[in-house]
C-alpha atoms as a PDB file:
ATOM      1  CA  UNK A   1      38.743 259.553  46.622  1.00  0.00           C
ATOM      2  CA  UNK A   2      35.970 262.220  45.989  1.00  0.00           C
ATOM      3  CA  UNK A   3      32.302 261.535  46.850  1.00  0.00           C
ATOM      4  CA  UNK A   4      31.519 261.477  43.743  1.00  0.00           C
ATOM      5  CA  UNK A   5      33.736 258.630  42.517  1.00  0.00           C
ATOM      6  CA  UNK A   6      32.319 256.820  45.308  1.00  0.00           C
ATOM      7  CA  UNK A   7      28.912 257.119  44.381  1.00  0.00           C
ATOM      8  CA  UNK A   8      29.705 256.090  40.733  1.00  0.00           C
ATOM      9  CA  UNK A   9      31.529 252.947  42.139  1.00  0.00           C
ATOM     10  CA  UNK A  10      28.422 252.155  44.214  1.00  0.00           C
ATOM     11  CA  UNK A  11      26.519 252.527  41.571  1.00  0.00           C
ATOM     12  CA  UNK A  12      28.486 250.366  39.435  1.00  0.00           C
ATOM     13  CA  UNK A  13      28.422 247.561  41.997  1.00  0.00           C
ATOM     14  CA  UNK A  14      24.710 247.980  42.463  1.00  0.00           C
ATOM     15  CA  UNK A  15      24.011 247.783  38.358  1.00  0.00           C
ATOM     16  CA  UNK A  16      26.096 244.944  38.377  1.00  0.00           C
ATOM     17  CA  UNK A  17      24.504 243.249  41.239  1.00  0.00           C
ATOM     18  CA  UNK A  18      20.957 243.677  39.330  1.00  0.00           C
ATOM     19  CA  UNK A  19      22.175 241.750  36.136  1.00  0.00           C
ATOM     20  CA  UNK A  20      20.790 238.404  35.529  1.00  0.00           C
ATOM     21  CA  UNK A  21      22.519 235.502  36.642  1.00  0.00           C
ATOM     22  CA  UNK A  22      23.478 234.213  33.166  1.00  0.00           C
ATOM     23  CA  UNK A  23      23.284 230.529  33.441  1.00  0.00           C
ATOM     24  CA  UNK A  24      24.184 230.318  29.523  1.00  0.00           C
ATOM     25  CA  UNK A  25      24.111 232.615  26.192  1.00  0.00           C
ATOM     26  CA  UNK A  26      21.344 234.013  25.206  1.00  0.00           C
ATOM     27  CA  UNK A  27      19.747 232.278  22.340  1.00  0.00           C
ATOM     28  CA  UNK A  28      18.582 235.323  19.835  1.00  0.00           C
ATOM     29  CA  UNK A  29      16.732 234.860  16.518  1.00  0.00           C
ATOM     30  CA  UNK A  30      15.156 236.524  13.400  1.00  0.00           C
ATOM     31  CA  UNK A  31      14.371 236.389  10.039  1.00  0.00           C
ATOM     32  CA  UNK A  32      17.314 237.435   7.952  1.00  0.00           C
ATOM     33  CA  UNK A  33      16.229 240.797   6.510  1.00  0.00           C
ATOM     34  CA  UNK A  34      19.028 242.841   5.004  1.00  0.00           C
ATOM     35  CA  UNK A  35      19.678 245.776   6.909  1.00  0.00           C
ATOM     36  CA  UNK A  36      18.539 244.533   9.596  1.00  0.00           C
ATOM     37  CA  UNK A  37      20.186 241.480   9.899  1.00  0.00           C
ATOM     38  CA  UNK A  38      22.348 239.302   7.612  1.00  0.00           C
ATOM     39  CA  UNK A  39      25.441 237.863   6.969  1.00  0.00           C
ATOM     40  CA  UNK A  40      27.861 239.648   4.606  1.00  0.00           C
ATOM     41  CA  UNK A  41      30.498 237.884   1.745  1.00  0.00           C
ATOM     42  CA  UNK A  42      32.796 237.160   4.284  1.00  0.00           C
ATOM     43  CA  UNK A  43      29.821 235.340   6.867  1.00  0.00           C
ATOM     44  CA  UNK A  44      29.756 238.078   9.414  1.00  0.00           C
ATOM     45  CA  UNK A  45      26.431 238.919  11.252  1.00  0.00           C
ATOM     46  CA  UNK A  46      25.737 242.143  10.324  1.00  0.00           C
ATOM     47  CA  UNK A  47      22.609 245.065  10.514  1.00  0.00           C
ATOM     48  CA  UNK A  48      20.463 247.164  12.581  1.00  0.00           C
ATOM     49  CA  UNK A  49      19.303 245.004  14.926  1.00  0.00           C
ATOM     50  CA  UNK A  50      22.734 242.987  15.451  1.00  0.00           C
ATOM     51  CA  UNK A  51      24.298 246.299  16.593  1.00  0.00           C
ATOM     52  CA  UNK A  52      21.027 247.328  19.033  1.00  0.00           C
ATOM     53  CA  UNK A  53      21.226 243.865  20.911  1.00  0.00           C
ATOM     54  CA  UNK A  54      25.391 243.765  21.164  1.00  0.00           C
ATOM     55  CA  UNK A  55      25.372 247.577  22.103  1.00  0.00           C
ATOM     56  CA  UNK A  56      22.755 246.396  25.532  1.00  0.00           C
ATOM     57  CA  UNK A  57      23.526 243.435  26.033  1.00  0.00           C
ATOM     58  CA  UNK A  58      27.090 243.044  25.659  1.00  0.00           C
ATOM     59  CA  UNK A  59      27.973 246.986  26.055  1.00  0.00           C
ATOM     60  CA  UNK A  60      26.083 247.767  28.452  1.00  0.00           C
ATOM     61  CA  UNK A  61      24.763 244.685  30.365  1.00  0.00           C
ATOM     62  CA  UNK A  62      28.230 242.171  29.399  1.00  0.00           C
ATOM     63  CA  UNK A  63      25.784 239.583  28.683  1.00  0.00           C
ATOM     64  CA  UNK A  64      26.983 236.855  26.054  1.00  0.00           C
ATOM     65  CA  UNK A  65      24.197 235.450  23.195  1.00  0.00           C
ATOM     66  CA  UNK A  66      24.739 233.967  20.001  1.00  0.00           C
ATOM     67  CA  UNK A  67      22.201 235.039  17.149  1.00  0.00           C
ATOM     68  CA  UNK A  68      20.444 232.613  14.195  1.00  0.00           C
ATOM     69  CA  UNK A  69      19.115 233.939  11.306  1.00  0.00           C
ATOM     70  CA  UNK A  70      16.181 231.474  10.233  1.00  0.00           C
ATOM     71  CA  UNK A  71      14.592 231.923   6.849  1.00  0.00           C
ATOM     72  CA  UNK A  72      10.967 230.086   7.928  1.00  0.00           C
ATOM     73  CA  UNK A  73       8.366 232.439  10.647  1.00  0.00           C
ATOM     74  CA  UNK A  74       6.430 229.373  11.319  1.00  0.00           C
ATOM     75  CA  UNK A  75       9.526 227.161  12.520  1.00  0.00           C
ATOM     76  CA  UNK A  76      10.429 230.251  14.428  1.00  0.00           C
ATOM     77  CA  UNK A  77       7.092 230.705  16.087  1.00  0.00           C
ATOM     78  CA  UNK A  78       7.026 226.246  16.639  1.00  0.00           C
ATOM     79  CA  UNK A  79      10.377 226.819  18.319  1.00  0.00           C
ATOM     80  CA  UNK A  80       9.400 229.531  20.645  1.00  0.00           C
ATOM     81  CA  UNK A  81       6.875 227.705  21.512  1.00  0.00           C
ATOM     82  CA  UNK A  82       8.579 224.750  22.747  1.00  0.00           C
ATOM     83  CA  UNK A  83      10.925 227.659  24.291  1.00  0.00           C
ATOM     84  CA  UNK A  84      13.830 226.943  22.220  1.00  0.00           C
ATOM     85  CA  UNK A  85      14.416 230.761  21.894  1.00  0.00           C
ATOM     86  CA  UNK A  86      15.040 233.688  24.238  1.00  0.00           C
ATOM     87  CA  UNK A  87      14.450 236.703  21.835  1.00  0.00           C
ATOM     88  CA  UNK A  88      13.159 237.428  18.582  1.00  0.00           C
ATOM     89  CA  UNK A  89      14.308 240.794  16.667  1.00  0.00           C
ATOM     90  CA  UNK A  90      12.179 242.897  15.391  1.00  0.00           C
ATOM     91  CA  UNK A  91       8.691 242.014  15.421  1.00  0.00           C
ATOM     92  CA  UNK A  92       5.823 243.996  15.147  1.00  0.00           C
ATOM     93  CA  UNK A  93       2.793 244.158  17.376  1.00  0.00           C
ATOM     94  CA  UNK A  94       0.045 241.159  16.713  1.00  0.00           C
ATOM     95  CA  UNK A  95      -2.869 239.873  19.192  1.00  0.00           C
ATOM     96  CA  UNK A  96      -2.024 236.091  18.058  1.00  0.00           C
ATOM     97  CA  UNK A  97       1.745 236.525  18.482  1.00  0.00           C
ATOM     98  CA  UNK A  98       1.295 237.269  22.620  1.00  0.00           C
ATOM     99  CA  UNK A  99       0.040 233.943  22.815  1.00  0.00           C
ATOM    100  CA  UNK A 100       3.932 233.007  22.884  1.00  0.00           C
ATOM    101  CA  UNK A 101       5.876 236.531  22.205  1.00  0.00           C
ATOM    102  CA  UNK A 102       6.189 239.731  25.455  1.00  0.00           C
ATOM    103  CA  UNK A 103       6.379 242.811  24.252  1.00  0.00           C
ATOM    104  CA  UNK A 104       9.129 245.256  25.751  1.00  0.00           C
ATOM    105  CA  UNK A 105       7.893 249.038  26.464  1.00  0.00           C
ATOM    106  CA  UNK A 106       9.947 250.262  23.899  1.00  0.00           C
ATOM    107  CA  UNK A 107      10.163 250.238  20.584  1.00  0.00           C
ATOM    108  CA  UNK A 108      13.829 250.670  18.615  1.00  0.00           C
ATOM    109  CA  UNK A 109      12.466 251.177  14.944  1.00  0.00           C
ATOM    110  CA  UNK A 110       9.729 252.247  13.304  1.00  0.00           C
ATOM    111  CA  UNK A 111       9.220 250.609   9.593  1.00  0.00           C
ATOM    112  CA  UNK A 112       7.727 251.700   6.433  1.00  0.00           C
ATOM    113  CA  UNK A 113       6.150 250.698   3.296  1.00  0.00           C
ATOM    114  CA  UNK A 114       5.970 252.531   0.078  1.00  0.00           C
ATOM    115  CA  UNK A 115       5.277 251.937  -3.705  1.00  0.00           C
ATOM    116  CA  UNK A 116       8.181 251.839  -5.379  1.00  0.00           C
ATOM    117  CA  UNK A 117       8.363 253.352  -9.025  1.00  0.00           C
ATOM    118  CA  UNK A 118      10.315 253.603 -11.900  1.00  0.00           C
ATOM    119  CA  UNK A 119      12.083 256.894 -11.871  1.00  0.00           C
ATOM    120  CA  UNK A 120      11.169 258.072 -15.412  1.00  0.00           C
ATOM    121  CA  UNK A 121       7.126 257.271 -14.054  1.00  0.00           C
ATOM    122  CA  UNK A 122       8.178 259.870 -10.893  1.00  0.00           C
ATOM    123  CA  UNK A 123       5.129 262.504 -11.570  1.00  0.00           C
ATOM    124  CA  UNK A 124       2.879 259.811 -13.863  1.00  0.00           C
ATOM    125  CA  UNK A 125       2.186 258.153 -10.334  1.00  0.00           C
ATOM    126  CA  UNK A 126       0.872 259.509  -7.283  1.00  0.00           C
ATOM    127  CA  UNK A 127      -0.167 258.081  -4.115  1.00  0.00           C
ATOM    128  CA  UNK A 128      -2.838 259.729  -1.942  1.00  0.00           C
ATOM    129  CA  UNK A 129      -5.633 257.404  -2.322  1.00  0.00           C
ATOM    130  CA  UNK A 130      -5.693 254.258  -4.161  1.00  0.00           C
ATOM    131  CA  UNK A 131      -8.347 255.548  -6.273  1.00  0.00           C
ATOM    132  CA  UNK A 132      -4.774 257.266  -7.639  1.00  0.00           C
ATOM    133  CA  UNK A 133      -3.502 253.962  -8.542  1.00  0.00           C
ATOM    134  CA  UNK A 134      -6.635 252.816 -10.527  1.00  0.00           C
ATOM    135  CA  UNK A 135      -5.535 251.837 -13.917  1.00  0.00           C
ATOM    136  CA  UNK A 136      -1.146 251.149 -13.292  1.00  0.00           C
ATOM    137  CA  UNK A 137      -0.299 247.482 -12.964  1.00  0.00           C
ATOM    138  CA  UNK A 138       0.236 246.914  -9.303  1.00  0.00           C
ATOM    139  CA  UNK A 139       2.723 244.506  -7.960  1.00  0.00           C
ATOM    140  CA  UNK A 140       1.483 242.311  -4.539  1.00  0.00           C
ATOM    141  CA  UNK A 141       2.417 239.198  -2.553  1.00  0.00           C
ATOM    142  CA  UNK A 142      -0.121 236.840  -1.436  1.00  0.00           C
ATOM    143  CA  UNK A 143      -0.236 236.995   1.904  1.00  0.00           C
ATOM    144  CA  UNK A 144       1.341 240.136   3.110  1.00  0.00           C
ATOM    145  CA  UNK A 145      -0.731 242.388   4.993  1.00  0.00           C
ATOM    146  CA  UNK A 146      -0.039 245.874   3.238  1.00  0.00           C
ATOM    147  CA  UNK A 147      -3.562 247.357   4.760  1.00  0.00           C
ATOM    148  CA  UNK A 148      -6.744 246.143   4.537  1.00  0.00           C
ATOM    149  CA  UNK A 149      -7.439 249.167   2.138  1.00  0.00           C
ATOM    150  CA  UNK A 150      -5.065 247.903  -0.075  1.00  0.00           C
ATOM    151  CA  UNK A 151      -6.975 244.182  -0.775  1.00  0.00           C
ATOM    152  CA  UNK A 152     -10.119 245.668  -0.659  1.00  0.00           C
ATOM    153  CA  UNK A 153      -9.178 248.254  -3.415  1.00  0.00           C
ATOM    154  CA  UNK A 154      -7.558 245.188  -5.067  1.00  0.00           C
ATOM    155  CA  UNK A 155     -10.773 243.045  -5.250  1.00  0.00           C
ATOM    156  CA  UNK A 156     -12.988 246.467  -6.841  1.00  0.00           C
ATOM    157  CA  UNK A 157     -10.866 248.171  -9.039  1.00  0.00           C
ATOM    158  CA  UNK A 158      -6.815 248.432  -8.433  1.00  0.00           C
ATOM    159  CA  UNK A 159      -4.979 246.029 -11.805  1.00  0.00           C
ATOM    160  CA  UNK A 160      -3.271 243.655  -9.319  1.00  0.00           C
ATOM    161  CA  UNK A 161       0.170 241.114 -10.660  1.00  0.00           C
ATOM    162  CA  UNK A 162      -0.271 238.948  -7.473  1.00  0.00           C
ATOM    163  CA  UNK A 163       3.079 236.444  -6.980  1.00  0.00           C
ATOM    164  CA  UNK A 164       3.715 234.109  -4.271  1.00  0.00           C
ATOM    165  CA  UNK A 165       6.967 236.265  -2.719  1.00  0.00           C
ATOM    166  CA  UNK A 166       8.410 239.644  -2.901  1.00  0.00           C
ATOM    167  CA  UNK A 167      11.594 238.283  -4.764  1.00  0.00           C
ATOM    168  CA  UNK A 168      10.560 238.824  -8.313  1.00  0.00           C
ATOM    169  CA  UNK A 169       8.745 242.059  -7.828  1.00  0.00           C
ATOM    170  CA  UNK A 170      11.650 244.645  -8.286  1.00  0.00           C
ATOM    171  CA  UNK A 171      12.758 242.696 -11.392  1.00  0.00           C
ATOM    172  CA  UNK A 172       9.341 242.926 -12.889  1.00  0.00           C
ATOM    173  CA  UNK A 173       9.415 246.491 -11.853  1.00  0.00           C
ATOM    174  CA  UNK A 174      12.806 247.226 -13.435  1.00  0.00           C
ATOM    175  CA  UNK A 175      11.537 245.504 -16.827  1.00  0.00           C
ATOM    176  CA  UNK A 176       8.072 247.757 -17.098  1.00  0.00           C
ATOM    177  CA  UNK A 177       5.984 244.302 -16.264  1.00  0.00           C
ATOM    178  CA  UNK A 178       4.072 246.486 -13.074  1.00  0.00           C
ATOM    179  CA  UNK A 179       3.885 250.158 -12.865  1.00  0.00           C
ATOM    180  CA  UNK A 180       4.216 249.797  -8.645  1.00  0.00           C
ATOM    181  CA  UNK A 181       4.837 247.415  -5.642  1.00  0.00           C
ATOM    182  CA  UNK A 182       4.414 248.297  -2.371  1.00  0.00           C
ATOM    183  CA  UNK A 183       8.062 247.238  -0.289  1.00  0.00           C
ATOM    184  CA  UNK A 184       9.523 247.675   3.156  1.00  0.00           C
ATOM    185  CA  UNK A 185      11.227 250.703   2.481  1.00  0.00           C
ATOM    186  CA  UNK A 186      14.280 250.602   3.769  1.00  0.00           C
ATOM    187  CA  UNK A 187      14.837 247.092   2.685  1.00  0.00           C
ATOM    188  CA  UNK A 188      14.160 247.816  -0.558  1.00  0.00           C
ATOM    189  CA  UNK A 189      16.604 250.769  -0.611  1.00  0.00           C
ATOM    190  CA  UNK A 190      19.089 249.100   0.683  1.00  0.00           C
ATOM    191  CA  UNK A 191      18.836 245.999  -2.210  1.00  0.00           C
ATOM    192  CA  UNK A 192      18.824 248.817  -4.926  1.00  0.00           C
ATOM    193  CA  UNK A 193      22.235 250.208  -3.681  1.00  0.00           C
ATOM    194  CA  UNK A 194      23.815 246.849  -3.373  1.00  0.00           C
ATOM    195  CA  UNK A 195      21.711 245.284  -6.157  1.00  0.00           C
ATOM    196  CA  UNK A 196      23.448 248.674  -8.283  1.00  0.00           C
ATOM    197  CA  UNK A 197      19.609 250.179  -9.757  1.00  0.00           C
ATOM    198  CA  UNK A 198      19.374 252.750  -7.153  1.00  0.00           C
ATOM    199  CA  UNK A 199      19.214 255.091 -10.074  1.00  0.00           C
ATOM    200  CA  UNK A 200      16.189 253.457 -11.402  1.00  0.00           C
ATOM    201  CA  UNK A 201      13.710 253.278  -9.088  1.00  0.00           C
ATOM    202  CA  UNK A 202      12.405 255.966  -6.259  1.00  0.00           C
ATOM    203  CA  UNK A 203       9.077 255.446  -4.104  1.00  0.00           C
ATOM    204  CA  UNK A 204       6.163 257.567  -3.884  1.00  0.00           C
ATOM    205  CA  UNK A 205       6.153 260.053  -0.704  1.00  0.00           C
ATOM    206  CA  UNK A 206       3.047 258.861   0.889  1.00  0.00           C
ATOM    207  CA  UNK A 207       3.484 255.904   3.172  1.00  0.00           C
ATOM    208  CA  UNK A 208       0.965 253.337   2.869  1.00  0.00           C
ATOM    209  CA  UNK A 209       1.736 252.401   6.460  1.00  0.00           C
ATOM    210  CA  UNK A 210       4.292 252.836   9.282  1.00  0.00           C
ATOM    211  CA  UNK A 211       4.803 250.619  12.257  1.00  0.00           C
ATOM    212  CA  UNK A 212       6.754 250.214  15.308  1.00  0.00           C
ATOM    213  CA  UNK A 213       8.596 246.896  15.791  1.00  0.00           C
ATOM    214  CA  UNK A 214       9.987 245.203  18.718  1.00  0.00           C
ATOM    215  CA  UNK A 215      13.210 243.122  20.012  1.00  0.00           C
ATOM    216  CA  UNK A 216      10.679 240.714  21.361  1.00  0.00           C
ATOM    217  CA  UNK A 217      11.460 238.038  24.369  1.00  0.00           C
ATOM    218  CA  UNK A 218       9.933 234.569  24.193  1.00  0.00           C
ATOM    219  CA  UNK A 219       7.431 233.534  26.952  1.00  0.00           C
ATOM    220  CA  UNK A 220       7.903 229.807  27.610  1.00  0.00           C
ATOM    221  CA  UNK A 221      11.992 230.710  27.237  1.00  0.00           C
ATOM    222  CA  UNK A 222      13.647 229.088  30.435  1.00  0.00           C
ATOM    223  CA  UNK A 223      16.404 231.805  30.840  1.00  0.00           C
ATOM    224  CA  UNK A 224      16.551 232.629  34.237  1.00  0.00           C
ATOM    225  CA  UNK A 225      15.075 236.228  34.988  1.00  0.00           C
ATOM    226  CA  UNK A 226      14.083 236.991  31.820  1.00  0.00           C
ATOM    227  CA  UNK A 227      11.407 239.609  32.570  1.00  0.00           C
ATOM    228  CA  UNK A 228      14.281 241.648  34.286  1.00  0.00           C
ATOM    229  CA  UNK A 229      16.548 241.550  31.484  1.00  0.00           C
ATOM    230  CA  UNK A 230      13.516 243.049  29.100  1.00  0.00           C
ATOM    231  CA  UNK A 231      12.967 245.913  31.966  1.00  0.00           C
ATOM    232  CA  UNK A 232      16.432 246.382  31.867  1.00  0.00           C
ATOM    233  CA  UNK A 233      16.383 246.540  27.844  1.00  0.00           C
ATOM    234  CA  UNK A 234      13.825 248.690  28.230  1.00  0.00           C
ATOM    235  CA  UNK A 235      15.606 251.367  30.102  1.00  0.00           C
ATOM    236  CA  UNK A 236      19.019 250.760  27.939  1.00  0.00           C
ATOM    237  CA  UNK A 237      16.878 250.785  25.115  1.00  0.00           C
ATOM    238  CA  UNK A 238      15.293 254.399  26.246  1.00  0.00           C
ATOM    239  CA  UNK A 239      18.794 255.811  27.141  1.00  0.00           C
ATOM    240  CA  UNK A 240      19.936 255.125  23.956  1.00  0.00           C
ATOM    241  CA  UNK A 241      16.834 256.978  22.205  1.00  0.00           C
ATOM    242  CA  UNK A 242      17.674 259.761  24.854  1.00  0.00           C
ATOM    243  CA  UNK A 243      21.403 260.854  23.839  1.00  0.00           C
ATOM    244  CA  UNK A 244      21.258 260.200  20.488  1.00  0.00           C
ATOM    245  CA  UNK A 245      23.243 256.523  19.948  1.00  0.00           C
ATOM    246  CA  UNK A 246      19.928 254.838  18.693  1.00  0.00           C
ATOM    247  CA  UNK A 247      19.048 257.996  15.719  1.00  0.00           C
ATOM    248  CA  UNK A 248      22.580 257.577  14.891  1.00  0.00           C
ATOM    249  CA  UNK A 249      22.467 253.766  14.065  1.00  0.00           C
ATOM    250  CA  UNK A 250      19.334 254.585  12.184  1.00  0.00           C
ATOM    251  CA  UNK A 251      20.935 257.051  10.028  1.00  0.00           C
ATOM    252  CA  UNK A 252      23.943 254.699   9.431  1.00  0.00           C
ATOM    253  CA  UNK A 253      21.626 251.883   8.109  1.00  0.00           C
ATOM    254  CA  UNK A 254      19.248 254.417   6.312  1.00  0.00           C
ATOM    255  CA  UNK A 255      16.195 253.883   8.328  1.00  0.00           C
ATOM    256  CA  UNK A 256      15.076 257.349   8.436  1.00  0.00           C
ATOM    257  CA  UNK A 257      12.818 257.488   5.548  1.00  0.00           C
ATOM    258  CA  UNK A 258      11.440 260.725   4.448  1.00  0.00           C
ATOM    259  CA  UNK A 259       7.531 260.563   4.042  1.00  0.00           C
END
């Protein structure tokens, strides 16, 4: 036996001696967001996210965890904080949510939003200021945040068609009802392709924000050690940015939007 496969089985013993004593799975949720996570026609968990967690924690860490997808943000915030959950996918950074959410170091995807268009409008529209936008019919949801830009140029002179959720917005789009709606863009990409009017829409090339979101780990969660299994995430997490596995996930579920 060389010294060097000795080292490597030291090390081995050592990583594994650092794991957390897993006293049951994992309990994982999120809000089902196609591509990051969803279940496909046959029921299988599927996205972005889903593959991140299984490739550290099962991969790398053999860690077991079973993942819900819960369409309701309050009931998941009321359940983490009666410690219900262990981790939450993908959430981006907000003073109230530390109240009951910890923040890992890293962050595994950035996301987007841009005004989506018709494609025969592509040149009518632009997007560098919203003064740009003054006069099109613009598509919102009550309640999203978008910017604060973006409600204040709403209240003085941008033509909003505000609707209670972002389901009816690409269908108003597609029928010439609004001119634009501002959509996560990847999430709205991938609907067109599966949706079949990828051909019909395209988004302007000026983001009207970007923003890093985070696997996020539940504070009041009784799994034991869980603040070494997030630095542990954290430095799978930054391996996988380092050689390249991460970039390619991103490209497989079309996360790498061009601005």
């Amino acid at each position: 036996m060389t010294k060097a496969t000795k080292w490597l089985i030291v090390i081995g013993v050592l990583l594994h001696m650092s794991l957390p004593v897993q006293a049951r799975e994992l309990i994982i949720v999120g809000v089902p967001a196609p591509p990051m996570r969803y279940f496909d026609e046959q029921k299988n968990l599927k996205g972005f996210d889903i593959e991140v967690i299984d490739f550290i924690l099962t991969r790398r860490l053999g860690l077991k965890y079973t993942v819900k997808l819960i369409d309701s943000s309050p009931r998941i915030k009321k359940e983490c904080q009666k410690g219900h959950f262990d981790i939450l996918l993908s959430f981006s950074h907000k003073e109230e949510r530390s109240i009951y959410l910890i923040y890992p170091k890293e962050s595994h995807v950035s996301v987007a939003w841009h005004f989506f268009i018709l494609k025969k409008n592509a040149g009518k529209i632009v997007f560098n200021t919203y003064e740009d936008l003054k006069g099109w019919r613009i598509g919102a949801t009550a309640g999203k945040s978008y910017t604060p830009a973006f409600w204040e140029a709403g209240k003085s002179f941008l033509k909003l068609d505000i609707m209670a959720t972002d389901e009816p917005q690409i269908r108003k789009l597609l029928k010439g009802r609004i001119d634009a709606v501002p959509l996560e863009t990847a999430s709205a990409l991938y609907e067109a392709r599966t949706g079949r009017y990828l051909n019909q829409i395209t988004y302007l090339k000026k983001p009207i924000k970007r923003k890093p979101y985070y696997n996020t780990f539940v504070k009041n969660s009784p799994y034991p050690n869980l603040d070494k299994l997030m630095k542990m995430y954290d430095r799978e997490l930054k391996e996988m940015k380092g050689n390249g596995t991460l970039a390619a996930l991103q490209r497989k579920y079309g996360l790498e939007v061009s601005d």
